[in-house]
N, C-alpha and C. Protein backbone atom coordinates (compact mmCIF):
# COMPACT_ATOMS: atom_id res chain seq x y z
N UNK A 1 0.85 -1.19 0.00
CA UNK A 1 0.00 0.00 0.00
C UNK A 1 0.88 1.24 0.00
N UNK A 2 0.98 2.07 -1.05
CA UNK A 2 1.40 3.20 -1.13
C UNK A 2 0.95 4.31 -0.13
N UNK A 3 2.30 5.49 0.82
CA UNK A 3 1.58 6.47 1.26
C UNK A 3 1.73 8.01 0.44
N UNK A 4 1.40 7.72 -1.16
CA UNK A 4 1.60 8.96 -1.61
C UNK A 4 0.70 9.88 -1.60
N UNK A 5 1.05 10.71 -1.13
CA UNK A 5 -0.04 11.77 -1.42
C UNK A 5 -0.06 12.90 -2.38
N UNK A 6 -0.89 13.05 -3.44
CA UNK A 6 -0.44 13.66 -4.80
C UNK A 6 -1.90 14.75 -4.00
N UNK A 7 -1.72 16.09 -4.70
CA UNK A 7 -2.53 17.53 -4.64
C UNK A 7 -2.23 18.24 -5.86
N UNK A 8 -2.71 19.23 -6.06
CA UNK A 8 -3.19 19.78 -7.57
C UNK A 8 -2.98 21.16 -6.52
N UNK A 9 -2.72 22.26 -7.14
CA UNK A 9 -2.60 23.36 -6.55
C UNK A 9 -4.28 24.13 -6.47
N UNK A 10 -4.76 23.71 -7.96
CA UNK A 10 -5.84 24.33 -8.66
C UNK A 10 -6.68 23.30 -8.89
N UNK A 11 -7.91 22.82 -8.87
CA UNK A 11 -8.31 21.80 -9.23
C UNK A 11 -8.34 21.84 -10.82
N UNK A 12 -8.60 22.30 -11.40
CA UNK A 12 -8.89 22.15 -13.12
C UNK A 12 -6.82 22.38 -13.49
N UNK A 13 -6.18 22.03 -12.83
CA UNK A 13 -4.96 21.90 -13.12
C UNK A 13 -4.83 20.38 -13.49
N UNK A 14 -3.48 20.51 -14.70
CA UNK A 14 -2.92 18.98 -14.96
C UNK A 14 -1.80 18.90 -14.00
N UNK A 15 -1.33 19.61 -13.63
CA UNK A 15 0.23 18.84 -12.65
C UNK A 15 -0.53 18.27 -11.31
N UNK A 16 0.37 17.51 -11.22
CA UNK A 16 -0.10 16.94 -10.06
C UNK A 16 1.18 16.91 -9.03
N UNK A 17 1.35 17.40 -7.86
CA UNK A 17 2.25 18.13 -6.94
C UNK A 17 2.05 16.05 -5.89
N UNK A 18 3.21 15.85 -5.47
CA UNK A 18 3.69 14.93 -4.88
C UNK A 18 3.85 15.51 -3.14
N UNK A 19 3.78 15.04 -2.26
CA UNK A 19 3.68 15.77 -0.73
C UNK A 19 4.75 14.83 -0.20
N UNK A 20 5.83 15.33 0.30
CA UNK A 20 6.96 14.34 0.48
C UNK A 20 7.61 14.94 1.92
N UNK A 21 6.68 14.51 3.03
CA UNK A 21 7.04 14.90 4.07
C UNK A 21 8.23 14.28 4.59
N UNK A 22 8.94 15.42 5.20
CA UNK A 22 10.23 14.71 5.48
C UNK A 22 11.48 14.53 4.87
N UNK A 23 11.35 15.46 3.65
CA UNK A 23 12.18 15.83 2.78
C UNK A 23 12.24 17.18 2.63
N UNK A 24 13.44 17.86 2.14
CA UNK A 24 13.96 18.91 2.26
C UNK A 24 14.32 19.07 0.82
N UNK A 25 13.85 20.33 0.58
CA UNK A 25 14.35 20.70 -1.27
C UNK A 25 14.10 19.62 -1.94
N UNK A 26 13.05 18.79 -1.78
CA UNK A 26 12.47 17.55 -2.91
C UNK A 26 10.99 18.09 -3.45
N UNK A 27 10.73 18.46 -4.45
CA UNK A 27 9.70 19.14 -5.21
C UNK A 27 9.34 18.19 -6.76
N UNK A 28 8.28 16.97 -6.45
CA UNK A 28 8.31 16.35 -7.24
C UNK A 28 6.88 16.76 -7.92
N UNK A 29 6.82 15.98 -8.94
CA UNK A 29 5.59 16.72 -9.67
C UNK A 29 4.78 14.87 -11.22
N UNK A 30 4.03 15.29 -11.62
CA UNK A 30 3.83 14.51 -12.64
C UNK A 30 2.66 14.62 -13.30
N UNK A 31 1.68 14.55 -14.23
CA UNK A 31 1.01 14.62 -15.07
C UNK A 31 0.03 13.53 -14.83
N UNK A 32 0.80 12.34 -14.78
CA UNK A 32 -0.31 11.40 -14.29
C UNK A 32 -0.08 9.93 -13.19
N UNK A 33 0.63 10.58 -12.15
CA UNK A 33 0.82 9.93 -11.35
C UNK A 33 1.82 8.86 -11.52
N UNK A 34 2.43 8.74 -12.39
CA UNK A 34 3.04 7.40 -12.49
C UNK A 34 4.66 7.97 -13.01
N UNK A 35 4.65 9.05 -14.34
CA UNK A 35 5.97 9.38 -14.30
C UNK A 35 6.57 10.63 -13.67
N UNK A 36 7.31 10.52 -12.65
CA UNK A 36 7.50 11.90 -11.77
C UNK A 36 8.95 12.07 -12.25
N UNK A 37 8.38 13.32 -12.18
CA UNK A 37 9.58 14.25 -12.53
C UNK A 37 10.18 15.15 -11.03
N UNK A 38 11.05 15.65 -11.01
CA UNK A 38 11.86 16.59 -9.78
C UNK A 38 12.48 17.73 -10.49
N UNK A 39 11.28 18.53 -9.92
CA UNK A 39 11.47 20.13 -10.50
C UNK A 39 12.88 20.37 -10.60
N UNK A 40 13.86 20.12 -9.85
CA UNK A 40 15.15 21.07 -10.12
C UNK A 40 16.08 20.05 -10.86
N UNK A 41 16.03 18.98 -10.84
CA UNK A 41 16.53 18.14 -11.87
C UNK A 41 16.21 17.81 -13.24
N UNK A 42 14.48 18.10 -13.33
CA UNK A 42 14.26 17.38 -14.88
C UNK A 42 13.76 19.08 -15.22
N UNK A 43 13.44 19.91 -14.90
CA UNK A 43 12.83 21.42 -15.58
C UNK A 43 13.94 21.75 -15.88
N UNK A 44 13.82 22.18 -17.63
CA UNK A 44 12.30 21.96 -18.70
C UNK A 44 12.88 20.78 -19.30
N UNK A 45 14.13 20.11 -19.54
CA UNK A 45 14.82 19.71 -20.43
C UNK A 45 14.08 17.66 -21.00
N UNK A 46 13.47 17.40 -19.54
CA UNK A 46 12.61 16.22 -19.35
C UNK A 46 11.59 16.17 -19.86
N UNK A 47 11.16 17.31 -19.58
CA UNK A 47 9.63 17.33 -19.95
C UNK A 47 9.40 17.60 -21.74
N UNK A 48 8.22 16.87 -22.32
CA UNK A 48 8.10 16.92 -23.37
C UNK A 48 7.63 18.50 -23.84
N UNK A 49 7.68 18.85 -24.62
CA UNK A 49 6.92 19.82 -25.15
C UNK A 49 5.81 20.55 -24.46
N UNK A 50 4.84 19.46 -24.76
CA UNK A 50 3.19 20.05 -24.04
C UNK A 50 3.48 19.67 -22.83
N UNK A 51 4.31 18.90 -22.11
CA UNK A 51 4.14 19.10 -20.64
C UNK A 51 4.57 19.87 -20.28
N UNK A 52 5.87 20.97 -20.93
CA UNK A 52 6.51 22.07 -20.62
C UNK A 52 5.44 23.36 -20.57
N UNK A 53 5.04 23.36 -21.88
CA UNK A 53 3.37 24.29 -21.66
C UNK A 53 2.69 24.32 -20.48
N UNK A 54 1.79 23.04 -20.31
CA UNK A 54 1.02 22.73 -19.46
C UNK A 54 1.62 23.39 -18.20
N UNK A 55 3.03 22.78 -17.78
CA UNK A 55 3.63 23.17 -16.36
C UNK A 55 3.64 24.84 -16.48
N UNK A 56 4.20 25.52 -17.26
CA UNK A 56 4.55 26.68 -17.11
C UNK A 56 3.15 27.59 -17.02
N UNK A 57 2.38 27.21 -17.74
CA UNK A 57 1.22 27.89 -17.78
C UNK A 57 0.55 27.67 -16.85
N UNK A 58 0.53 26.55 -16.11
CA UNK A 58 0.29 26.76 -14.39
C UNK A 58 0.58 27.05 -13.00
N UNK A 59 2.17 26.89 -13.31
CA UNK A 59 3.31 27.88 -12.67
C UNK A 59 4.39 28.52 -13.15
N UNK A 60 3.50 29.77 -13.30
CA UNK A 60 4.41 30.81 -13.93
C UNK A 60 5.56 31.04 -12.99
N UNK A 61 5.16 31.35 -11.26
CA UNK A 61 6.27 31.28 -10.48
C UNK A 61 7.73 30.59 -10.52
N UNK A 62 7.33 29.15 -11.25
CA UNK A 62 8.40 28.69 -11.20
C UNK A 62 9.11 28.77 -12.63
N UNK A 63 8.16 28.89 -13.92
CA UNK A 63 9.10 29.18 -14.86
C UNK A 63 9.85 30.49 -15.08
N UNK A 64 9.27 31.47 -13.94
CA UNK A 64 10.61 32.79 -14.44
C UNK A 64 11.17 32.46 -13.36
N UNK A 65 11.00 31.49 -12.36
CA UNK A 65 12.39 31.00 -11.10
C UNK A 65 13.54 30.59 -12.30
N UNK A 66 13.32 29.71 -13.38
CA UNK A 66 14.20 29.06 -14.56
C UNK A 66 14.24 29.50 -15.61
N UNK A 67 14.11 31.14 -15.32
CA UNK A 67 14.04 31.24 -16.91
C UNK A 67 15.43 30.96 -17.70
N UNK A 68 16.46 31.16 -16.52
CA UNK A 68 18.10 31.07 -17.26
C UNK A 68 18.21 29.42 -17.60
N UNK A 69 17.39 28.79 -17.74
CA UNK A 69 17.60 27.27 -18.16
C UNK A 69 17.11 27.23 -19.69
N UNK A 70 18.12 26.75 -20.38
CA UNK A 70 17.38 26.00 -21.71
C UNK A 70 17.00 25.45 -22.01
């Protein structure tokens, strides 16, 4: 039995935010529960195309945190 707990910031949002208590600077994320990504390791270069959209257009906060990333 899994204790993950996945949250949406927004409900009509596609990311789906990972809750990883007990961790420090771990900010995981995924689309549909199954392939997770880690904001400061895989943004943007992981993410496909439209998931790069999707993410940014729902956190703008964090894409001008990266905008110096290619």
């Amino acid at each position: 039995m899994s204790n993950d707990v996945w949250y949406k910031n927004n409900n009509a949002d596609k990311t789906w935010w990972k809750d990883t208590p007990g961790t420090v600077g771990e900010w995981l994320f995924s689309f549909d529960k199954k392939k997770i990504y880690n904001l400061f390791a895989d943004y943007p270069h992981n993410l496909t195309a439209e998931e790069k959209e999707i993410f940014d257009a729902e956190n703008p906060d964090w894409k001008d945190f990266f905008s110096g990333r290619t």
